[in-house]
N, C-alpha and C. Protein backbone atom coordinates (compact mmCIF):
# COMPACT_ATOMS: atom_id res chain seq x y z
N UNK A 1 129.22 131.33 21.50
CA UNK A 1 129.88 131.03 22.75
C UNK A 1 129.32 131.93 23.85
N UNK A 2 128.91 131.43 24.90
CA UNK A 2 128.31 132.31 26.08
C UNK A 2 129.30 133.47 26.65
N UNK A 3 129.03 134.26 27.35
CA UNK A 3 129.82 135.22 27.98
C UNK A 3 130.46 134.78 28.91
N UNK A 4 131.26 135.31 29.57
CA UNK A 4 132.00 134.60 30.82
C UNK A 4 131.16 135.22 31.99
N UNK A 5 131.76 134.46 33.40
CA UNK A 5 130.56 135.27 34.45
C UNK A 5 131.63 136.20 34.71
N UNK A 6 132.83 136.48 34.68
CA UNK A 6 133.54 137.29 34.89
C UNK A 6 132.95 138.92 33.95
N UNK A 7 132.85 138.86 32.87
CA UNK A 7 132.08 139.66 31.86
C UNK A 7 130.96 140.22 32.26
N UNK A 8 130.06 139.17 32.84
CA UNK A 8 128.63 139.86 33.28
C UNK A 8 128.70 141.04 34.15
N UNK A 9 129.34 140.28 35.15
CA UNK A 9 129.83 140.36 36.42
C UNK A 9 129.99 141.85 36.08
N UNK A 10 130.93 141.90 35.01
CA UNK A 10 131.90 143.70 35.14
C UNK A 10 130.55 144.92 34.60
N UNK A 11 129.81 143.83 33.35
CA UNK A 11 129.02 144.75 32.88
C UNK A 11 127.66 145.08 34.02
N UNK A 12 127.58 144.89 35.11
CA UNK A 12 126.81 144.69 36.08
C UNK A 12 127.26 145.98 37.61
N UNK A 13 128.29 145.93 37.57
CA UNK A 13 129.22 146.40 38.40
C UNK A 13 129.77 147.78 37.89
N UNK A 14 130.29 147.90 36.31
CA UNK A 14 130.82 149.19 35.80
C UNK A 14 129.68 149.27 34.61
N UNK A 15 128.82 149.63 34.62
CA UNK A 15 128.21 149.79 33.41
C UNK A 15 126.48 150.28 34.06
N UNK A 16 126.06 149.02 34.34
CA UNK A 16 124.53 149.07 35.16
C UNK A 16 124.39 149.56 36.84
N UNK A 17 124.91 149.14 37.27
CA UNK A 17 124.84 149.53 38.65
C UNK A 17 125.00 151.16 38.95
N UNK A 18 126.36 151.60 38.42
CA UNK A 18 126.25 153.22 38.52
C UNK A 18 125.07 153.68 38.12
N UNK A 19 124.20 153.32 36.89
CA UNK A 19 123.15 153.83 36.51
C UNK A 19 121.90 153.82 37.46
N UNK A 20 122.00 152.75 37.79
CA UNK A 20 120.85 152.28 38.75
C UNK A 20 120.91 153.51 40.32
N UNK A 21 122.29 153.49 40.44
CA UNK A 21 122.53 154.41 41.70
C UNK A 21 122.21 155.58 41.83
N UNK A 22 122.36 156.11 40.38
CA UNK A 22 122.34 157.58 39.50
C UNK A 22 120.99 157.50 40.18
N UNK A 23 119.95 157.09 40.14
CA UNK A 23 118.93 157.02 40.35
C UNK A 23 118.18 156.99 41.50
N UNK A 24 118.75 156.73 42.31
CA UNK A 24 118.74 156.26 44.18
C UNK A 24 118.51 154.85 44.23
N UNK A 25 118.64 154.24 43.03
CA UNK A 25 118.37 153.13 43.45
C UNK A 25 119.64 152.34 43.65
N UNK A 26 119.36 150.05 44.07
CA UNK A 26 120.34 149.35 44.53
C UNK A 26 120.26 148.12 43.46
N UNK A 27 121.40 147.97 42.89
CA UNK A 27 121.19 146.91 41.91
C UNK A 27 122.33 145.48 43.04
N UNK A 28 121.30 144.58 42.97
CA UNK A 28 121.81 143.26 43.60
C UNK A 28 121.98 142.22 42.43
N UNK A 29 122.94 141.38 42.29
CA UNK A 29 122.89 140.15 41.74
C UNK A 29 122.48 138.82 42.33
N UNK A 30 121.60 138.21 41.56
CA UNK A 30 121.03 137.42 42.48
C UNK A 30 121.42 135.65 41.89
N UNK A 31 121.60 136.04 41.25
CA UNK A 31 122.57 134.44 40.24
C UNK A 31 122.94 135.08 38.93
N UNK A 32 124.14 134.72 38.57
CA UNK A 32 124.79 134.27 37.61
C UNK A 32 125.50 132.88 37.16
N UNK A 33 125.25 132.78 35.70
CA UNK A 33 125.68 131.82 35.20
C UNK A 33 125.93 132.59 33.90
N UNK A 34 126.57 131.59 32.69
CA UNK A 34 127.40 131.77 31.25
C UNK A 34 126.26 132.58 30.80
N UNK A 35 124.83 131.67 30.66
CA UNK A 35 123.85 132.07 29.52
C UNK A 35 122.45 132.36 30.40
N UNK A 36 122.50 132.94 31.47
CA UNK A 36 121.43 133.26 32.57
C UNK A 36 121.81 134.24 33.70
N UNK A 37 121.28 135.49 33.70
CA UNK A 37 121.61 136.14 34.80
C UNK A 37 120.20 136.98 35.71
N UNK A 38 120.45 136.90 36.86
CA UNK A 38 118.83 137.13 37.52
C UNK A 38 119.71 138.43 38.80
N UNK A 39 119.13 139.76 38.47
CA UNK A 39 119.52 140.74 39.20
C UNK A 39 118.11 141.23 40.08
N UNK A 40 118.19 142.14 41.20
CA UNK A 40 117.22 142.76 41.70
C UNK A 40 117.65 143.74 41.93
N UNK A 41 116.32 144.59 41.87
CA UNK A 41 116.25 146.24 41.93
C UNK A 41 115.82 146.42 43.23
N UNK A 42 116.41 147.31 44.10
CA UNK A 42 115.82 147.94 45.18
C UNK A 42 116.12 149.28 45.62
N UNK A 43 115.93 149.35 46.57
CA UNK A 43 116.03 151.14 46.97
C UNK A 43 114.47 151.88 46.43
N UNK A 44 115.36 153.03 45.62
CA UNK A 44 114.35 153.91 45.21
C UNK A 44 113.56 153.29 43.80
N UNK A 45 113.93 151.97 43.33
CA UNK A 45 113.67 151.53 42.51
C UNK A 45 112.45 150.08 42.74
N UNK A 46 112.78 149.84 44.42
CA UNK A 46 111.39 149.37 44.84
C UNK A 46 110.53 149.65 44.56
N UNK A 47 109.14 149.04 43.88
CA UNK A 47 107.77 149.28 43.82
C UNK A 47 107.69 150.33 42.56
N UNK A 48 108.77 150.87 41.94
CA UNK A 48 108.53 151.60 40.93
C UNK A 48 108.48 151.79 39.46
N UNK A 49 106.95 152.50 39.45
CA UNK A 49 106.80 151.90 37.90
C UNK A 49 107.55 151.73 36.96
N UNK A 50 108.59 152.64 36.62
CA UNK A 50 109.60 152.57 35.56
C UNK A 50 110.77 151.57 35.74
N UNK A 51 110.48 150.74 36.95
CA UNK A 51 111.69 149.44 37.18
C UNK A 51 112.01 148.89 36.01
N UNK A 52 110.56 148.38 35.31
CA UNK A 52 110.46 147.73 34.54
C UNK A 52 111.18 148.06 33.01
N UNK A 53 110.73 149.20 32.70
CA UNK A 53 111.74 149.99 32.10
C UNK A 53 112.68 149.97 32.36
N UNK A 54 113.56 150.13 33.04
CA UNK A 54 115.04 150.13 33.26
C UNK A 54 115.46 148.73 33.11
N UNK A 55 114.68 148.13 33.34
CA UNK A 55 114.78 146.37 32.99
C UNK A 55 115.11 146.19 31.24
N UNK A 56 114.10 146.60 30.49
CA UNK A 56 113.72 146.70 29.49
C UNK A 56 114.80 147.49 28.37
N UNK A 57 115.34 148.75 28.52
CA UNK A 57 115.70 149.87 27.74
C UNK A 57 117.70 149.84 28.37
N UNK A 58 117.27 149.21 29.42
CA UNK A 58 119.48 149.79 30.47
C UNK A 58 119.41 148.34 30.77
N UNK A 59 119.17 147.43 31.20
CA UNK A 59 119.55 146.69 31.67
C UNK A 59 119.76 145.59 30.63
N UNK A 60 118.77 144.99 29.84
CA UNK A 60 118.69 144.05 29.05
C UNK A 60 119.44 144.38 27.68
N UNK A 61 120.10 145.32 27.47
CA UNK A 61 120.35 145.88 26.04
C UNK A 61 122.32 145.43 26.88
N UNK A 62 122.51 146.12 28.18
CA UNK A 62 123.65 145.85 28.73
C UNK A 62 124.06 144.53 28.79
N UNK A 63 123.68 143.71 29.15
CA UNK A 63 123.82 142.53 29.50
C UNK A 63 123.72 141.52 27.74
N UNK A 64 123.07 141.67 26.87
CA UNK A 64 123.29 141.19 25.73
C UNK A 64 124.03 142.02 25.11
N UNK A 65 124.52 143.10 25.19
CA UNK A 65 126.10 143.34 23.99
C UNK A 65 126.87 142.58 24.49
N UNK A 66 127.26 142.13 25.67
CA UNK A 66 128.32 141.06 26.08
C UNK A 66 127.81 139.11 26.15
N UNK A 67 126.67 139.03 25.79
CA UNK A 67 125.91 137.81 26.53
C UNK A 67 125.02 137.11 25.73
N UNK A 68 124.63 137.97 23.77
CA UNK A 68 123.77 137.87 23.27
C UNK A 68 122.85 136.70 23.42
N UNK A 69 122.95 135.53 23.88
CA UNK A 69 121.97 134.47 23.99
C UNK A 69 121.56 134.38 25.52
N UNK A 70 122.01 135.58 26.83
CA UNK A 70 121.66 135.34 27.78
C UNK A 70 120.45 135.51 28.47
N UNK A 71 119.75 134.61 29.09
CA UNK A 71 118.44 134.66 29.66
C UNK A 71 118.67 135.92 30.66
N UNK A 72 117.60 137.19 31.06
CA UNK A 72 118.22 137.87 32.11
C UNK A 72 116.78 137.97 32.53
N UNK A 73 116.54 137.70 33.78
CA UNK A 73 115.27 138.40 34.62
C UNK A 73 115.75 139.62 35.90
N UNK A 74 114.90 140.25 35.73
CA UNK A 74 114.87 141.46 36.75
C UNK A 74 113.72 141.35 37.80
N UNK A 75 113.81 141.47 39.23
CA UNK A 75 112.61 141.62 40.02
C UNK A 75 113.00 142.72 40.64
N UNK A 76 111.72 143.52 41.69
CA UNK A 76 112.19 144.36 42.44
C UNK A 76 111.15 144.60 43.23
N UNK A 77 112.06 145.21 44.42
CA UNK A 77 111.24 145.17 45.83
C UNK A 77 111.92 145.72 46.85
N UNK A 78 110.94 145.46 48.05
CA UNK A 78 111.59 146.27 49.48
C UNK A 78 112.97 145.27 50.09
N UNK A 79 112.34 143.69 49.52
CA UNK A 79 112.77 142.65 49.74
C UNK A 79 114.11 141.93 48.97
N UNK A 80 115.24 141.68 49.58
CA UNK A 80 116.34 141.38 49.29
C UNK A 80 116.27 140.05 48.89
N UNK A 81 116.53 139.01 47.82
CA UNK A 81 116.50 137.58 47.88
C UNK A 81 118.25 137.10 48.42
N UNK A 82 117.50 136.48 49.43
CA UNK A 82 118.43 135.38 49.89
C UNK A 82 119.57 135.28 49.11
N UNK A 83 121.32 135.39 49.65
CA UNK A 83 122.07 135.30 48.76
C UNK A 83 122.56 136.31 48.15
N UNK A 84 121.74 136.95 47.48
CA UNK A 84 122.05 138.34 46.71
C UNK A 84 123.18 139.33 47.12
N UNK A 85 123.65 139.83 46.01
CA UNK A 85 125.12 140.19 46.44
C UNK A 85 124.85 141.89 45.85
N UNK A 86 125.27 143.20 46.46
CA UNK A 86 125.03 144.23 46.18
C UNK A 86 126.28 144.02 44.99
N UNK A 87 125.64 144.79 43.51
CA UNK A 87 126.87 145.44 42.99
C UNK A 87 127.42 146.37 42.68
């Protein structure tokens, strides 16, 4: 059974985002759905090499203890996508 977006949502908000901040960086959500979630990195996390990592090791490990079959992509940049909601 998929996660709820309410679920993502929290693990996104209380879980990932402080981390991301810890960091200087800005974690945005950029869609959610049950079994798909697409966030962006910005701030100090623009253009930087270890984004990807944090994608990889904090972000994707977060989002499947609550979501296990969920698709998640990460981008990052100077650039905000349309929509995107700070969390």
């Amino acid at each position: 059974m998929p996660a709820s977006i309410d679920q993502l949502l929290k693990v996104c908000r209380e879980v990932i985002a402080p981390l991301v901040r810890a960091d200087g960086g800005e974690l945005y959500i950029v869609a959610v759905e049950p079994d798909h979630l697409t966030l962006h990195l910005a701030g100090a996390c623009s253009g930087c090499p270890g984004a990807m990592l944090t994608a990889r090791a904090v972000i994707e490990p977060a989002v499947l203890a609550v979501a296990p079959s969920a698709r998640v992509i990460v981008t990052n940049g100077m650039r905000v996508p349309d929509g995107a909601s700070l969390a």
